[in-house]
N, C-alpha and C. Protein backbone atom coordinates (compact mmCIF):
# COMPACT_ATOMS: atom_id res chain seq x y z
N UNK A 1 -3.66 28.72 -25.08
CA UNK A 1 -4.30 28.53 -23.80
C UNK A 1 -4.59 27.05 -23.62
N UNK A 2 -4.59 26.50 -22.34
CA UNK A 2 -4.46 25.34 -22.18
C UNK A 2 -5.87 24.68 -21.24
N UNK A 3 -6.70 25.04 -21.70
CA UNK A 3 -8.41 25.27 -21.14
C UNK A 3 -8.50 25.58 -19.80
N UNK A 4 -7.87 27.30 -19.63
CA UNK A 4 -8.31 27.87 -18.92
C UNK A 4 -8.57 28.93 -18.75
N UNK A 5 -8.84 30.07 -18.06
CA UNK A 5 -9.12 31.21 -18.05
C UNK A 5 -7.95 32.41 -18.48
N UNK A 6 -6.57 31.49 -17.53
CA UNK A 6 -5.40 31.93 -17.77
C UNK A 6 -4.72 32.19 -19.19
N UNK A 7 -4.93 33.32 -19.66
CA UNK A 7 -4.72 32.90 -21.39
C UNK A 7 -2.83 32.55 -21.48
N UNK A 8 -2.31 33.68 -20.55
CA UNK A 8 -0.41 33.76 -20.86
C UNK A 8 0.04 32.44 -20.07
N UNK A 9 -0.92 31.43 -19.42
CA UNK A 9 -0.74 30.61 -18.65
C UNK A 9 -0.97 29.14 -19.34
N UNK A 10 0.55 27.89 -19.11
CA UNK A 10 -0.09 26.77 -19.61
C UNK A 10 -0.38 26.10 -18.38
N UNK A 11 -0.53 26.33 -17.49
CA UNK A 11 -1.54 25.36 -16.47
C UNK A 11 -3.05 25.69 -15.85
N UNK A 12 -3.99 24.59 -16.23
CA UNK A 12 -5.05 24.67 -16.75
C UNK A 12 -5.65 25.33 -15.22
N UNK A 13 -6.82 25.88 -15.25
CA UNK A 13 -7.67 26.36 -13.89
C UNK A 13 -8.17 25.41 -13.43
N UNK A 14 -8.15 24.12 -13.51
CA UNK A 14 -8.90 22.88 -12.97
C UNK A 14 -7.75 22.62 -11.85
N UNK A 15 -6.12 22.65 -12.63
CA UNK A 15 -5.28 21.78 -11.74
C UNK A 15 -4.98 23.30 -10.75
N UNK A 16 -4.64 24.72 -11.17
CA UNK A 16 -4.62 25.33 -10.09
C UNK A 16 -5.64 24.99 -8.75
N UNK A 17 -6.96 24.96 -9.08
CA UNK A 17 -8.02 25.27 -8.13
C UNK A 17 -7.37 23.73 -7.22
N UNK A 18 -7.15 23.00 -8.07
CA UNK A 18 -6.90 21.60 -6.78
C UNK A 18 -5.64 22.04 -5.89
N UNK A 19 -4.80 22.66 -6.29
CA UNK A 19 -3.40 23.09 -5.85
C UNK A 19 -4.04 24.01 -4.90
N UNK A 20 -4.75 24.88 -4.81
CA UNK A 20 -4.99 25.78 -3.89
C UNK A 20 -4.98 26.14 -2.79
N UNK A 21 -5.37 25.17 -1.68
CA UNK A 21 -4.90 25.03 -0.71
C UNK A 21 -3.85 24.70 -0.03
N UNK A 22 -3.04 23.85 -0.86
CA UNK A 22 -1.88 23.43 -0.93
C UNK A 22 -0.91 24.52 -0.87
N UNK A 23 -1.24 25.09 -1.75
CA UNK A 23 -0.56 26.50 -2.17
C UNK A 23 -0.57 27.88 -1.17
N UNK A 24 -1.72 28.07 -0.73
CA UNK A 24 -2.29 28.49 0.27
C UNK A 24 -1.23 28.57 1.69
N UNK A 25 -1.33 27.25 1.96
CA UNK A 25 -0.86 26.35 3.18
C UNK A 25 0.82 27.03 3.09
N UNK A 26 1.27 27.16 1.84
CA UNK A 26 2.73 27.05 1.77
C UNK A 26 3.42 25.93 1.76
N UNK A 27 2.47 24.61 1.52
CA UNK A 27 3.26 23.50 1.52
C UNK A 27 3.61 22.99 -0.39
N UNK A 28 3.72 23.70 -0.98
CA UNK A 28 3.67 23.25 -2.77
C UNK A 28 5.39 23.63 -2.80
N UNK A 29 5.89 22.75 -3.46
CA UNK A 29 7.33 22.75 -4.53
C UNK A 29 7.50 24.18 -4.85
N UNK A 30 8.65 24.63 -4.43
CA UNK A 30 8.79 26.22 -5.21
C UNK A 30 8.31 25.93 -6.98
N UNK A 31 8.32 24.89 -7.69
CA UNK A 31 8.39 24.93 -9.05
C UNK A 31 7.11 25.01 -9.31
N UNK A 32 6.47 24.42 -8.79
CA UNK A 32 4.60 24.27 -8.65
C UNK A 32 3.92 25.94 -8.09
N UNK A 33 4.82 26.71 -6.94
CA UNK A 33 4.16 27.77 -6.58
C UNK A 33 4.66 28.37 -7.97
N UNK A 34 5.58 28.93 -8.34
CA UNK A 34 5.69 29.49 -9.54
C UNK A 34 4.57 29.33 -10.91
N UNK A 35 3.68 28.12 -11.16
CA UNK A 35 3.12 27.90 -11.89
C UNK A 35 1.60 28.69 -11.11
N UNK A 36 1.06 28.17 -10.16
CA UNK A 36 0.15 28.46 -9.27
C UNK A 36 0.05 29.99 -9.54
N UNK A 37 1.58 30.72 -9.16
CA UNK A 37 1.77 32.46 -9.55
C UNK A 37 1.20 32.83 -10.96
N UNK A 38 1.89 32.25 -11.45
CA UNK A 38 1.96 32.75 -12.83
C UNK A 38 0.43 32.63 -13.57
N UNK A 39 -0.09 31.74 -13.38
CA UNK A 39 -1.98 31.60 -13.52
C UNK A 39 -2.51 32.67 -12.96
N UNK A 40 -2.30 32.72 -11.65
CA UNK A 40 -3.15 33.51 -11.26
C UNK A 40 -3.15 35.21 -11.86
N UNK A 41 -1.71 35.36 -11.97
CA UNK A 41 -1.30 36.83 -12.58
C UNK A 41 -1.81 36.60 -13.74
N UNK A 42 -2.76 35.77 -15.11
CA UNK A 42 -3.38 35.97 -15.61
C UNK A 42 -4.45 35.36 -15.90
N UNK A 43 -5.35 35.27 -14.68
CA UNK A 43 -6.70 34.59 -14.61
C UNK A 43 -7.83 35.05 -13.32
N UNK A 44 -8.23 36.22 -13.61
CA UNK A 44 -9.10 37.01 -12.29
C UNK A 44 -10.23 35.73 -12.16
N UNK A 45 -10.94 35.23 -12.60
CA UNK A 45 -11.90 34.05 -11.93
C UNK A 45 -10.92 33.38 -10.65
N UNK A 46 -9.24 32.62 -11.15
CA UNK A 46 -8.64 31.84 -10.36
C UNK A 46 -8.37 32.84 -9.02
N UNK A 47 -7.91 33.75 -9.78
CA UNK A 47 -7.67 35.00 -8.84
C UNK A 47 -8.38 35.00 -7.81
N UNK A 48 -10.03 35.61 -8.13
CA UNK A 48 -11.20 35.55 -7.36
C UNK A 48 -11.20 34.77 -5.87
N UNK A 49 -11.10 32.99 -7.27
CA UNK A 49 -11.24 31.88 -5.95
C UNK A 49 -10.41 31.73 -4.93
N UNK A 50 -8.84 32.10 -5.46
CA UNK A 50 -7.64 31.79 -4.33
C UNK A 50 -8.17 32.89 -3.54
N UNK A 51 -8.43 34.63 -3.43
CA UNK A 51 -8.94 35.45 -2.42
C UNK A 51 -10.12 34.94 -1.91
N UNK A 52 -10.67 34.21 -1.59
CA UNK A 52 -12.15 34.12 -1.13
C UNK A 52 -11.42 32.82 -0.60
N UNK A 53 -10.67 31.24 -1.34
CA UNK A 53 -9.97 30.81 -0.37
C UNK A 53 -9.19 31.24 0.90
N UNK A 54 -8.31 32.06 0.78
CA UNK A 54 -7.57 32.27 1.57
C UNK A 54 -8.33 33.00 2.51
N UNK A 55 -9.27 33.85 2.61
CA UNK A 55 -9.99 34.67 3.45
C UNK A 55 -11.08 33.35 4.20
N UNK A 56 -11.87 32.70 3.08
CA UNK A 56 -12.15 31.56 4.20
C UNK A 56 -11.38 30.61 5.05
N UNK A 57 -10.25 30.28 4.91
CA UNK A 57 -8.89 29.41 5.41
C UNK A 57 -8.44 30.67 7.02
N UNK A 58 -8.55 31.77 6.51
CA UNK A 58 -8.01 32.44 7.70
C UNK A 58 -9.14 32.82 8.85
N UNK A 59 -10.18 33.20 8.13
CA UNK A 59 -11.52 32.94 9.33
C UNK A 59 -11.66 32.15 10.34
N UNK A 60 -11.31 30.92 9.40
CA UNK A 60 -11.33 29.21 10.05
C UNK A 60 -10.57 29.45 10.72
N UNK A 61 -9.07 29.43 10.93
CA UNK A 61 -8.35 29.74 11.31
C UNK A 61 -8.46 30.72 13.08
N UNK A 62 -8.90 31.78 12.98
CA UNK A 62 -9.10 32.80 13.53
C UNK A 62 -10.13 32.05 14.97
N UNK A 63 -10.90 31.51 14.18
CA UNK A 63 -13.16 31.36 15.14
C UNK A 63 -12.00 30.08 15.53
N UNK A 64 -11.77 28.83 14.81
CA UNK A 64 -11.86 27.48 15.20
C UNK A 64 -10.53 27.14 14.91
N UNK A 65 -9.51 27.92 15.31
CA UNK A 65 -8.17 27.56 15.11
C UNK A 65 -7.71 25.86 16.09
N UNK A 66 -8.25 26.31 17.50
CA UNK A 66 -7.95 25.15 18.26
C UNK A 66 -8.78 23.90 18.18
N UNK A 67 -10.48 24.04 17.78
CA UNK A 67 -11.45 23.12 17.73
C UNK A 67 -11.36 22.14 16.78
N UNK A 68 -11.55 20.62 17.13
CA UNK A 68 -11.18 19.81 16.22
C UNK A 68 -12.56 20.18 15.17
N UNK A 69 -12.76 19.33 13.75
CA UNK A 69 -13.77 19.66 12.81
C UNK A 69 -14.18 18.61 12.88
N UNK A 70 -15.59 18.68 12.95
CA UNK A 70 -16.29 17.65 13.08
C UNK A 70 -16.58 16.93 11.92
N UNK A 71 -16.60 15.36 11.78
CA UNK A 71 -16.16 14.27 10.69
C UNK A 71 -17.01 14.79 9.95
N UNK A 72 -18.78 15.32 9.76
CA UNK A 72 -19.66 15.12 8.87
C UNK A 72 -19.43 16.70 8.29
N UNK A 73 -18.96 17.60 8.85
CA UNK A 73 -18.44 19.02 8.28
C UNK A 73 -17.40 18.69 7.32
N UNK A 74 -16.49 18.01 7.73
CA UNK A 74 -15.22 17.57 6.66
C UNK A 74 -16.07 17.11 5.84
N UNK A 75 -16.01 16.08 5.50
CA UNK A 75 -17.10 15.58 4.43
C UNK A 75 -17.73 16.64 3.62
N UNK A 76 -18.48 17.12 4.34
CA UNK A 76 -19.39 17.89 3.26
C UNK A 76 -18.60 19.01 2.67
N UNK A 77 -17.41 19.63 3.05
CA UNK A 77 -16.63 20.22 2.60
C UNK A 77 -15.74 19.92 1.41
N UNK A 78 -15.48 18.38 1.41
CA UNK A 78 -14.24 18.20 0.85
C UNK A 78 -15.73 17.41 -0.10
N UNK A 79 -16.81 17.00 -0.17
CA UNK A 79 -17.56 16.74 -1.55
C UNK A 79 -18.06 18.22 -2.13
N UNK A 80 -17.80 18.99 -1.55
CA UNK A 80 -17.79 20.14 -2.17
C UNK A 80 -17.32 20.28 -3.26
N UNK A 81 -15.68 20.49 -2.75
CA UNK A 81 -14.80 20.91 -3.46
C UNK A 81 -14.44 19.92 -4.63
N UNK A 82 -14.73 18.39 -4.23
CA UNK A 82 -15.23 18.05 -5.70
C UNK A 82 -15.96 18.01 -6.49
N UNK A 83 -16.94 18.23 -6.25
CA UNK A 83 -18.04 18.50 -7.11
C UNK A 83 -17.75 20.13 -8.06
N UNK A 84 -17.25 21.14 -7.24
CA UNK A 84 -16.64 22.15 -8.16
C UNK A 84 -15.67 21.68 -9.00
N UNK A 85 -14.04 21.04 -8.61
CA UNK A 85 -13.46 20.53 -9.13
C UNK A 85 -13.93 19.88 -10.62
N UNK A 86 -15.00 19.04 -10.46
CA UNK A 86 -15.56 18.54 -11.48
C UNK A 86 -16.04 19.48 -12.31
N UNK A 87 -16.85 20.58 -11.75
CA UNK A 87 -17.67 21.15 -12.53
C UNK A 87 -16.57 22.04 -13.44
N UNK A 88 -14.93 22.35 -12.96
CA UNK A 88 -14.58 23.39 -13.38
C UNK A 88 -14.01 22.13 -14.92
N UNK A 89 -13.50 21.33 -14.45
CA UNK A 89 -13.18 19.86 -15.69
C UNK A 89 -14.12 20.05 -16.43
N UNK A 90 -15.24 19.85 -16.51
CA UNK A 90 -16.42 20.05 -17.64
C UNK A 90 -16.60 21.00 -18.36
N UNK A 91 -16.67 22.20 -17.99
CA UNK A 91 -16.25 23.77 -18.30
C UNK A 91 -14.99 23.59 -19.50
N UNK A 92 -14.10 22.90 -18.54
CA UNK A 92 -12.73 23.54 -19.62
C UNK A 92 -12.68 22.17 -20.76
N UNK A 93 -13.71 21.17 -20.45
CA UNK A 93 -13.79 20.37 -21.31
C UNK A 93 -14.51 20.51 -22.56
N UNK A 94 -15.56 21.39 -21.88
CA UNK A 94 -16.81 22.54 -23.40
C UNK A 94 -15.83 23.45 -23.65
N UNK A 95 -14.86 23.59 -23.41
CA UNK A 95 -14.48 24.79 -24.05
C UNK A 95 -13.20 24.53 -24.83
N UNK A 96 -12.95 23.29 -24.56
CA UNK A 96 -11.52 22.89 -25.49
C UNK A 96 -12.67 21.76 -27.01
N UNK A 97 -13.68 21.26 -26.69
CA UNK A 97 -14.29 20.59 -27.77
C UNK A 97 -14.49 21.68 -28.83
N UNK A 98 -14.33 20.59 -30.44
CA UNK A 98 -13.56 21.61 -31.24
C UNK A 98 -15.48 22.02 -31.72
N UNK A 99 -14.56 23.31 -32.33
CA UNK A 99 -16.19 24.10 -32.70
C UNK A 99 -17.10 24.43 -31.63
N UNK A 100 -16.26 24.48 -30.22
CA UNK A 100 -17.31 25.14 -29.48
C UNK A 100 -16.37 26.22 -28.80
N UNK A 101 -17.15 27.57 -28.91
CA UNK A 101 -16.36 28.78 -28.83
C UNK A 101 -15.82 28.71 -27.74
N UNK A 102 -14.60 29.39 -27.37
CA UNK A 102 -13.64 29.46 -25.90
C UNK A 102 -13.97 30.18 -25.23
């Protein structure tokens, strides 16, 4: 395992979750969606997040498809998603340091 949830998977849940939207979108490299697949078919947390992505992406979609997003909503969205981003790096960083259980 390559510090992630995904055990049959070597790409880590940090770099899926950044791919996600990307992935989402349909805009990722067939070689990259294949990796993106293959995590998720063994990682229900990543799993989890891409369904709860995609269901928030299509909402959006749905309410505010035509409305532009307002600059300070972006923002707080996209420091969101780094701040998870980060948090999920730290996670798989305690969990790859040696002598600390997986």
């Amino acid at each position: 395992m390559s510090g992630g949830h995904g055990e049959h998977s070597d790409t880590p849940c940090s770099e899926v979750l950044d791919k996600l939207y990307t992935y989402i979108d349909g805009e990722l490299e067939e070689r990259n969606c294949e990796q993106i697949r293959e995590h998720l078919d063994g990682c229900s947390p990543c799993l989890e997040e891409y369904g709860l992505d995609e269901a928030v992406k299509k909402l959006v979609a749905k309410h505010c498809g035509c409305d532009p997003v307002p600059m300070d909503l972006r923002d707080k969205v996209l420091g969101r998603l780094a701040l998870a981003r980060t948090e999920q790096l730290a996670k798989e960083a305690g969990a790859e340091a040696p002598g600390t259980p997986a």
